[in-house]
Every structure is written in structure tokens, then in C-alpha cells.
C-alpha atoms as a PDB file:
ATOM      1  CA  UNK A   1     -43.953  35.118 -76.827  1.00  0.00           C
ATOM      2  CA  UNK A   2     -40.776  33.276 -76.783  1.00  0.00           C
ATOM      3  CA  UNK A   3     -39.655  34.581 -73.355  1.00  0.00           C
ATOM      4  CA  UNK A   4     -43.660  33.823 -72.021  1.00  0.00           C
ATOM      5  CA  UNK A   5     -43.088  29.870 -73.051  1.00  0.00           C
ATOM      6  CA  UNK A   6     -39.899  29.742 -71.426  1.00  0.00           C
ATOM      7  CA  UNK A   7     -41.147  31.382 -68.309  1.00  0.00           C
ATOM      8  CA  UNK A   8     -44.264  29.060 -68.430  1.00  0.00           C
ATOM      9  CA  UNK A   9     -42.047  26.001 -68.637  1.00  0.00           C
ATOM     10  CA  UNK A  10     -39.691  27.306 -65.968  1.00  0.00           C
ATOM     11  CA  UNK A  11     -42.397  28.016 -63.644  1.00  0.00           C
ATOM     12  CA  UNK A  12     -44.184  24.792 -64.596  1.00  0.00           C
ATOM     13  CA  UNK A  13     -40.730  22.577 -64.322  1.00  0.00           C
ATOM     14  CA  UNK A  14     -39.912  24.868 -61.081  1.00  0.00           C
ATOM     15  CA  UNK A  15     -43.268  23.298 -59.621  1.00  0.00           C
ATOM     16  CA  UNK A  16     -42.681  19.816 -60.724  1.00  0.00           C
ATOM     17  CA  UNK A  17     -39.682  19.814 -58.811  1.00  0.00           C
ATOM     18  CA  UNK A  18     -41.248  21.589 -55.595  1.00  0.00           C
ATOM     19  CA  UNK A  19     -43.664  18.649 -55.526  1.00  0.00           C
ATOM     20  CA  UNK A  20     -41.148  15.918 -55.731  1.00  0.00           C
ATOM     21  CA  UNK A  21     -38.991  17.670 -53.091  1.00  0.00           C
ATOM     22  CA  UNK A  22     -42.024  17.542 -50.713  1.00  0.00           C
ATOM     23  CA  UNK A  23     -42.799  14.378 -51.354  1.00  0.00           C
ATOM     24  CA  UNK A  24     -41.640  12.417 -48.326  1.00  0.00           C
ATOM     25  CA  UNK A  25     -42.184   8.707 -46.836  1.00  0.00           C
ATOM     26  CA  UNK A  26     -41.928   8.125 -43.039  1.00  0.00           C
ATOM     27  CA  UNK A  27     -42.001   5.214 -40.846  1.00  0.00           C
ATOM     28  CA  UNK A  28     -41.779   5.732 -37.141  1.00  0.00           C
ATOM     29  CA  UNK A  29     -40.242   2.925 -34.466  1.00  0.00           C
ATOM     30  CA  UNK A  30     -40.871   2.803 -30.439  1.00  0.00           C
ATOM     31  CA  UNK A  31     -37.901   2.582 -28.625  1.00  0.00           C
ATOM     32  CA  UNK A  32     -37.629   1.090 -24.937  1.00  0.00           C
ATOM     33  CA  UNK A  33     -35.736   2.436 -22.619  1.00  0.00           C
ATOM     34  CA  UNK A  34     -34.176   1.354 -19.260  1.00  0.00           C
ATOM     35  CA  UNK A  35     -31.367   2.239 -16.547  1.00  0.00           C
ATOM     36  CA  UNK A  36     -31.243  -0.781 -14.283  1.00  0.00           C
ATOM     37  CA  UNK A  37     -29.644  -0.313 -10.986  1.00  0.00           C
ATOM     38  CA  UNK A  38     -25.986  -0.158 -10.282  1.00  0.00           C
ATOM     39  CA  UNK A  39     -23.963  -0.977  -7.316  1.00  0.00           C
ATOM     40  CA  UNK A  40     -20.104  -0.917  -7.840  1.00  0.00           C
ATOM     41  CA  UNK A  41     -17.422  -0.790  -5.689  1.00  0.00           C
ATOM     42  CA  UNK A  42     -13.517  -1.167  -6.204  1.00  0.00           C
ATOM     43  CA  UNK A  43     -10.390  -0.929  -4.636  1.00  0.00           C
ATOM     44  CA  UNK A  44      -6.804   0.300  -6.245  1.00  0.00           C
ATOM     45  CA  UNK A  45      -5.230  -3.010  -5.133  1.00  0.00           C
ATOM     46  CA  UNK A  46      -3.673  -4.159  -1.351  1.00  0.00           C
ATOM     47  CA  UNK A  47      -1.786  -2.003   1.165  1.00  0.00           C
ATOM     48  CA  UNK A  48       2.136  -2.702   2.637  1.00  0.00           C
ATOM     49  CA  UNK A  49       2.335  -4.904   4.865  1.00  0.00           C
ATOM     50  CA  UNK A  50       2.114  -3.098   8.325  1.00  0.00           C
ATOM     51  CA  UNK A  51       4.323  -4.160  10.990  1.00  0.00           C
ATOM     52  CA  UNK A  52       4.666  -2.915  14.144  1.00  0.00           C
ATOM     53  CA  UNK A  53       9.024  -2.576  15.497  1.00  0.00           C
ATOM     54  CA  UNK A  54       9.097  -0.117  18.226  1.00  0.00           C
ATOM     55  CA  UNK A  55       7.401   1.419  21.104  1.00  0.00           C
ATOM     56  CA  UNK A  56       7.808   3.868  24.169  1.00  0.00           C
ATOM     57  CA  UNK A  57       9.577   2.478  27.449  1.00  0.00           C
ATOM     58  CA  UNK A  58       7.098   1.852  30.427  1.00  0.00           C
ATOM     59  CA  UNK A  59       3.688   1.964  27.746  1.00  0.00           C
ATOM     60  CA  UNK A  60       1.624  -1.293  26.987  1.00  0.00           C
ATOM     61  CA  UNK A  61       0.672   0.516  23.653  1.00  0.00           C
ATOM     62  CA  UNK A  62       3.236   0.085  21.472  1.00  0.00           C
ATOM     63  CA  UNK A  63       3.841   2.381  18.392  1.00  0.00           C
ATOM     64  CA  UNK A  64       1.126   2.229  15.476  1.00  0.00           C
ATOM     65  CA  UNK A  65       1.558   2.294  11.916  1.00  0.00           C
ATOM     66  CA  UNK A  66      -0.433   3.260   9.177  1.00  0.00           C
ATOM     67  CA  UNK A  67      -0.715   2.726   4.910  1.00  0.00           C
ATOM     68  CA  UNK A  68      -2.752   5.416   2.743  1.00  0.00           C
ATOM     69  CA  UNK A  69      -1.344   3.805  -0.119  1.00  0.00           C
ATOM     70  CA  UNK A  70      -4.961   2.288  -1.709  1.00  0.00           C
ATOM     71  CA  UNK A  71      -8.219   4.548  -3.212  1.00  0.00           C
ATOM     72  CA  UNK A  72     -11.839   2.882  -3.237  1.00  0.00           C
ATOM     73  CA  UNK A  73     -14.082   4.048  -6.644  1.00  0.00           C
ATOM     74  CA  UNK A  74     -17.933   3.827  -6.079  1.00  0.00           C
ATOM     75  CA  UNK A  75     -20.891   4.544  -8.430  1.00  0.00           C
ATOM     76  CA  UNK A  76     -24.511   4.067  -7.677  1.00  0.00           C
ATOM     77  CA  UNK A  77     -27.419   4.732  -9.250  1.00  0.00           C
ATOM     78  CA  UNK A  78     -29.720   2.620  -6.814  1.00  0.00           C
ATOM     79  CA  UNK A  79     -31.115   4.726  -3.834  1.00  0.00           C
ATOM     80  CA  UNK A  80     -30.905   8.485  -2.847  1.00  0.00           C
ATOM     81  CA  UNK A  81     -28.450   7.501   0.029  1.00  0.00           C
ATOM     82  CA  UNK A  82     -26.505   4.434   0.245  1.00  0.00           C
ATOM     83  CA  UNK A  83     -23.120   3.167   2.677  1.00  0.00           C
ATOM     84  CA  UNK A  84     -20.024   1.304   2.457  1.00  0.00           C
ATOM     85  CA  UNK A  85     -19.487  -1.093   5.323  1.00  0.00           C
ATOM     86  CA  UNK A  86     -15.864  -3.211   6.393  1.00  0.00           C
ATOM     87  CA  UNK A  87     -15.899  -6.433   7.772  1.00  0.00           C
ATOM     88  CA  UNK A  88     -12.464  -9.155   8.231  1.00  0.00           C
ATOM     89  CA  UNK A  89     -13.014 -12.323   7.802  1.00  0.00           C
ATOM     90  CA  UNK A  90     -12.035 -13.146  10.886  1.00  0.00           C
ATOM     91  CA  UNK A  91     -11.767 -10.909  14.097  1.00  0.00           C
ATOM     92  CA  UNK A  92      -8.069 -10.373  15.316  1.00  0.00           C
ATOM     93  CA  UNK A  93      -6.857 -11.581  18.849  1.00  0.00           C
ATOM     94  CA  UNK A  94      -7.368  -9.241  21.574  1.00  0.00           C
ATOM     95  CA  UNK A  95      -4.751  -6.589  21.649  1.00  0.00           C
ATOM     96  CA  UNK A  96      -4.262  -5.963  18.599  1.00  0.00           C
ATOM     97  CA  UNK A  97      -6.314  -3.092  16.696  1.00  0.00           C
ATOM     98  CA  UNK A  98      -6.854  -2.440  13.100  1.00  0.00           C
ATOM     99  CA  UNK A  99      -8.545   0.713  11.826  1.00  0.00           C
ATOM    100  CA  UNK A 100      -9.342   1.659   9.015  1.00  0.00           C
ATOM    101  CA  UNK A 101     -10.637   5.551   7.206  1.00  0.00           C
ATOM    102  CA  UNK A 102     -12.674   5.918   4.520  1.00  0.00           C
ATOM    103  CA  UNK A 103     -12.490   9.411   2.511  1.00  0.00           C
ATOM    104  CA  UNK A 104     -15.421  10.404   0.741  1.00  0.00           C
ATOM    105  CA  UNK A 105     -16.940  13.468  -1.072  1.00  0.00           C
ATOM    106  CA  UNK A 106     -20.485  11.748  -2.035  1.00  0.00           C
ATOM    107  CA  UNK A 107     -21.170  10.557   1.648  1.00  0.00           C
ATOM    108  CA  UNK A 108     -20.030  10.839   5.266  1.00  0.00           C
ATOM    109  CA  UNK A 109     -17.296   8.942   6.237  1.00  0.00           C
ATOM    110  CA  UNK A 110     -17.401   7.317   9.868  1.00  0.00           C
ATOM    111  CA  UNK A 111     -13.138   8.622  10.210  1.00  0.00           C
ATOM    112  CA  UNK A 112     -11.034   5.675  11.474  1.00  0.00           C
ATOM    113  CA  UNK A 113     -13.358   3.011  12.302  1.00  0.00           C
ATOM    114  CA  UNK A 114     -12.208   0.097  14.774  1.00  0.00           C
ATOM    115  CA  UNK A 115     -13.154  -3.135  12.645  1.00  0.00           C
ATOM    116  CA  UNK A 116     -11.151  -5.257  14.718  1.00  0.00           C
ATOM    117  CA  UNK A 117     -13.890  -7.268  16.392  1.00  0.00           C
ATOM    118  CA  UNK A 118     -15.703  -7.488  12.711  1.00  0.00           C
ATOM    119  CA  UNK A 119     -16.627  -9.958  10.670  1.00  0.00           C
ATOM    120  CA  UNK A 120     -18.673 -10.602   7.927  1.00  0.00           C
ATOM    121  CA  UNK A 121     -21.949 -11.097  10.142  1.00  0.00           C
ATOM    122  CA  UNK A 122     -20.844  -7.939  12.221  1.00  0.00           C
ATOM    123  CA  UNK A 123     -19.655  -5.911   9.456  1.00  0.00           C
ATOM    124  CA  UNK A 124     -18.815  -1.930  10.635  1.00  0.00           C
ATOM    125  CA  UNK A 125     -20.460   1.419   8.702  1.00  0.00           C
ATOM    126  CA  UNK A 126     -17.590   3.370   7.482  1.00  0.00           C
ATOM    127  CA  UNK A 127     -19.182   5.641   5.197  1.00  0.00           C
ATOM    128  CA  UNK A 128     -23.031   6.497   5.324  1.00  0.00           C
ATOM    129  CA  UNK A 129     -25.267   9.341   3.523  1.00  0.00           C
ATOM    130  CA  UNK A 130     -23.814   8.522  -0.262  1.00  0.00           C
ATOM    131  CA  UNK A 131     -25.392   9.961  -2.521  1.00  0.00           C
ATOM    132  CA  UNK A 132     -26.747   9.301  -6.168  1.00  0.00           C
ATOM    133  CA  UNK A 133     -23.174   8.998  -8.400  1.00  0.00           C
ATOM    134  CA  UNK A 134     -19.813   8.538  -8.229  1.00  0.00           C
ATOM    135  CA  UNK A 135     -17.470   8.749  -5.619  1.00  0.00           C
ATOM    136  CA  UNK A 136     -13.848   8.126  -7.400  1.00  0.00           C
ATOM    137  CA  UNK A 137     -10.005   7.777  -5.837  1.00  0.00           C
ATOM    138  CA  UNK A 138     -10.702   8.320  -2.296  1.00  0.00           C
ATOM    139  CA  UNK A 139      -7.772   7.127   0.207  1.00  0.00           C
ATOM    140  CA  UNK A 140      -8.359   4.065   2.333  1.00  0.00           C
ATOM    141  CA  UNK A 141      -6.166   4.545   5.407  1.00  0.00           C
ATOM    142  CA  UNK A 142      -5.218   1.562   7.743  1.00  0.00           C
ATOM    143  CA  UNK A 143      -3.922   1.977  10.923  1.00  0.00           C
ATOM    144  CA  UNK A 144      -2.740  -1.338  12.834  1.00  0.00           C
ATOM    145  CA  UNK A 145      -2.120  -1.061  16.677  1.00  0.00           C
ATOM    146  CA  UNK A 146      -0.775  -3.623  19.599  1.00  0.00           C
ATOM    147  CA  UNK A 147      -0.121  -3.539  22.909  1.00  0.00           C
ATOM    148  CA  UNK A 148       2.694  -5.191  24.564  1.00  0.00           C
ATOM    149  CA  UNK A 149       1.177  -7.618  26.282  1.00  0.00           C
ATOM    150  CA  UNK A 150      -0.796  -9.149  23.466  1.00  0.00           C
ATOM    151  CA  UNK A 151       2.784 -10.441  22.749  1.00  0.00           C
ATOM    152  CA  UNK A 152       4.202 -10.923  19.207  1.00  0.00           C
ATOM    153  CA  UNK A 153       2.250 -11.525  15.961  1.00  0.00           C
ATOM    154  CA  UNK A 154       3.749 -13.491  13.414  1.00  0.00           C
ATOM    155  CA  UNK A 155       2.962 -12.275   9.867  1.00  0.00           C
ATOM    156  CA  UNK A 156      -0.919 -12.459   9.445  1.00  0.00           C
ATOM    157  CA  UNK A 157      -2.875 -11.718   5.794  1.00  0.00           C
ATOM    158  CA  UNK A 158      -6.159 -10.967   6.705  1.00  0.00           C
ATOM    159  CA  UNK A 159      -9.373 -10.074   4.573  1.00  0.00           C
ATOM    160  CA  UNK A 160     -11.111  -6.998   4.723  1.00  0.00           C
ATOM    161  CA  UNK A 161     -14.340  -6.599   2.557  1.00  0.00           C
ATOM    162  CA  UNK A 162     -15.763  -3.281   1.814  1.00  0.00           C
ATOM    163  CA  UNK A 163     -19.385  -3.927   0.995  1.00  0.00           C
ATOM    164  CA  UNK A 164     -21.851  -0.713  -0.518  1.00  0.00           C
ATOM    165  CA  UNK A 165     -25.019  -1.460   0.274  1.00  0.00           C
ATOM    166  CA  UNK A 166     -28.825   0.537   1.005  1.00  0.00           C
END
């Protein structure tokens, strides 16, 4: 009989515990979420300065150089296919040429694009097609060119503006 109570009162305090294990409160909350669009582009910072010191006897062009030295980073989140365009802020004198290459794995880049003759009304498509994500470290190469008979170009800083845009 002994061993009958204390299986009764294990069972019974077995079941007393069962219920207050199940025993439960809840409380619920709605959470609102949201990805808002986002358009960001960067540079790694400003190329050499590019100047032009020789050329080939009996050629009006004179002997381009070029700077690799600078990456772009995008991410976008906005459309299904976005591009980069280049403007200066002001358009360089006639004979002179400045170029500029935009690598890219997300999109299609346009490969050295004159922007020149660009400014920020005429602004130049160097990379179209980007798509959704993140395009990071690709090299920004400018090429600068002259010809002879523009004549000599004292040291000029000019802007370029890489805009990403739908």
C-alpha cells in the first residue's frame, strides 16, 4: 500500500507539474517592414595629374596619356536596369580630348567614352544595363589627348561628375 500512495502522489505531483509547464501566456506584435530605394555611387579619390610632354615628328596628335589609378563602387536597389553617366563642368577647348572608361560587371560599359564636349546639361552614358546590386572596385581609366596645334595648356583642374541614374 505504501508503494501505491507514493506512486499515486508521484503520478498526481508528475501531473501538477505537466499542467504548469503547459501553461503559457502570449502576446503577439505587427511589425512593418520597408526597403526604400537606394542610389549610391562613389569614387576611390582623384587621378595624377595627366600631362602631355612628347609627341611624334610631322603628327598634329601628340602623344596621349592615361591614369587607371581610381575604382567607382555602386549599389542600387531602385530599378531592374539603371546607368552611370560623366559630365565636366565645363567642356575643354577644341583640341584637346579627354576620355574616360568605365569597368563594370553589373552593367555594360560604353569603353572609353569622349566627354570632352560634356557638361552637366549634356552629360555622356558610360555604363548602361546595371543591374539590381552592387557593382564594387571597378577601374576608372582617363585618357587625355592634344593635338599640336591646339597649342599649350597650362595646368587645368577640371570636374568630372559621374551621375547613376534610371
Amino acid at each position: 500500500m505504501k508503494k501505491s500512495i507514493v506512486v499515486l502522489a508521484l503520478v498526481v505531483l508528475s501531473f501538477a507539474l505537466a499542467q504548469n509547464a503547459m501553461a503559457q501566456a502570449t502576446a503577439t506584435q505587427n511589425v512593418s517592414l520597408a526597403v526604400n530605394a537606394v542610389y549610391k555611387i562613389a569614387t576611390s579619390g582623384n587621378p595624377g595629374a595627366m600631362t602631355i610632354t612628347t609627341g611624334t615628328a610631322g603628327t598634329n596628335a601628340l602623344t596621349s596619356v592615361s591614369d587607371a589609378s581610381t575604382t567607382y563602387s555602386i549599389t542600387q536597389n531602385f530599378a531592374s536596369t539603371v546607368k552611370i553617366t560623366a559630365n565636366l563642368d565645363a567642356a575643354l577647348a577644341a583640341g584637346y580630348t579627354l576620355q574616360m572608361n568605365l569597368a563594370s560587371t553589373k552593367g555594360t560599359s560604353a569603353g572609353n567614352v569622349n566627354i570632352s564636349a560634356t557638361t552637366p546639361a549634356s552629360a555622356a552614358n558610360v555604363v548602361t544595363n546595371i543591374a539590381l546590386g552592387a557593382d564594387a572596385a571597378q577601374t576608372i581609366t582617363y585618357t587625355f589627348g592634344a593635338n599640336a596645334s591646339a597649342g599649350v595648356l597650362a595646368s587645368t583642374a577640371k570636374v568630372v561628375t559621374l551621375t547613376l541614374t534610371n
